[in-house]
Protein backbone atom coordinates (compact mmCIF):
# COMPACT_ATOMS: atom_id res chain seq x y z
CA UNK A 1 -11.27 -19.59 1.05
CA UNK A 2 -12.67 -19.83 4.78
CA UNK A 3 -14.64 -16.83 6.54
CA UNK A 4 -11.37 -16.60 8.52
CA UNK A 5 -9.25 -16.16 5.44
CA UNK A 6 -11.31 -13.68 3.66
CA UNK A 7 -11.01 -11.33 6.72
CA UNK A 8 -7.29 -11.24 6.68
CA UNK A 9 -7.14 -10.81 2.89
CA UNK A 10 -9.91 -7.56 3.79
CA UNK A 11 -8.04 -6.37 6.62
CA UNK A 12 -4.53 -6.38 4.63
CA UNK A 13 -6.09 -4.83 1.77
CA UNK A 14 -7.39 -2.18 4.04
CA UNK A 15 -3.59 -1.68 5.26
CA UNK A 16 -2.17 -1.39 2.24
CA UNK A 17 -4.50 1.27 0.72
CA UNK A 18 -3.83 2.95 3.70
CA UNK A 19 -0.53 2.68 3.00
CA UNK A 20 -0.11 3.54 -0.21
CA UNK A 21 -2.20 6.83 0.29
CA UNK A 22 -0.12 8.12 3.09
CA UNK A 23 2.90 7.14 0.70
CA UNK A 24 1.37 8.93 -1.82
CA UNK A 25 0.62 12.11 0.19
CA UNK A 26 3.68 12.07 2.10
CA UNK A 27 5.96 12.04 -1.28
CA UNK A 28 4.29 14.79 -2.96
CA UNK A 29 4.37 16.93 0.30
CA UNK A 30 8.55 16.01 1.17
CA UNK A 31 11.03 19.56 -0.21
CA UNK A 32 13.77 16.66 -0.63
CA UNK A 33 14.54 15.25 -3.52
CA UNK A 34 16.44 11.90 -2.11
CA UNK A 35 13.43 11.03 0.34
CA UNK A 36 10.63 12.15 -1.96
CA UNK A 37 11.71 9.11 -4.27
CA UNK A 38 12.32 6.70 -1.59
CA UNK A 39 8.99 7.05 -0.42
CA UNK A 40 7.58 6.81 -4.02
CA UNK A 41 9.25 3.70 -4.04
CA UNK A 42 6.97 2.58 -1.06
CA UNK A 43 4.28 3.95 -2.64
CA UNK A 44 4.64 1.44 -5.61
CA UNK A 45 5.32 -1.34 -2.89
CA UNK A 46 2.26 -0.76 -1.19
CA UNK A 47 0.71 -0.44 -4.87
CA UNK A 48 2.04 -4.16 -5.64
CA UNK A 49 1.17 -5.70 -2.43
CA UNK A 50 -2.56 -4.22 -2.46
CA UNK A 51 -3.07 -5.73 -6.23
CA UNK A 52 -1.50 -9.24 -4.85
CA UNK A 53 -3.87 -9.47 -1.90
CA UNK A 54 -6.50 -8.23 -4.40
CA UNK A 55 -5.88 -11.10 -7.28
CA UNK A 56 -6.45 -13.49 -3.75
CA UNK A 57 -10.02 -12.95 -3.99
């Protein structure tokens, strides 16, 4: 993996633990049902993507 490479798999792993935290917070803080799941669904995208970038390195 280039220098190049290795900064974009570092920068999207920084994204999507960003992600996934705000999904995280946002879910537990939502009164409605409906959209409290939807974005715990994100949350567990974010979760997947972040573990794909992660099996990169």
């Amino acid at each position: 993996m280039t220098c190049k490479e290795l900064l974009y798999v570092e920068d999207a792993l920084g994204h999507e633990a960003i992600m996934k935290n705000c999904s995280c917070k946002t879910s537990n803080d939502l009164k409605d049902v409906s959209l409290s799941s939807y974005i715990k669904e994100l949350e567990t995208l974010h979760n997947d993507l972040f573990n794909k970038f992660l099996n990169l390195l």
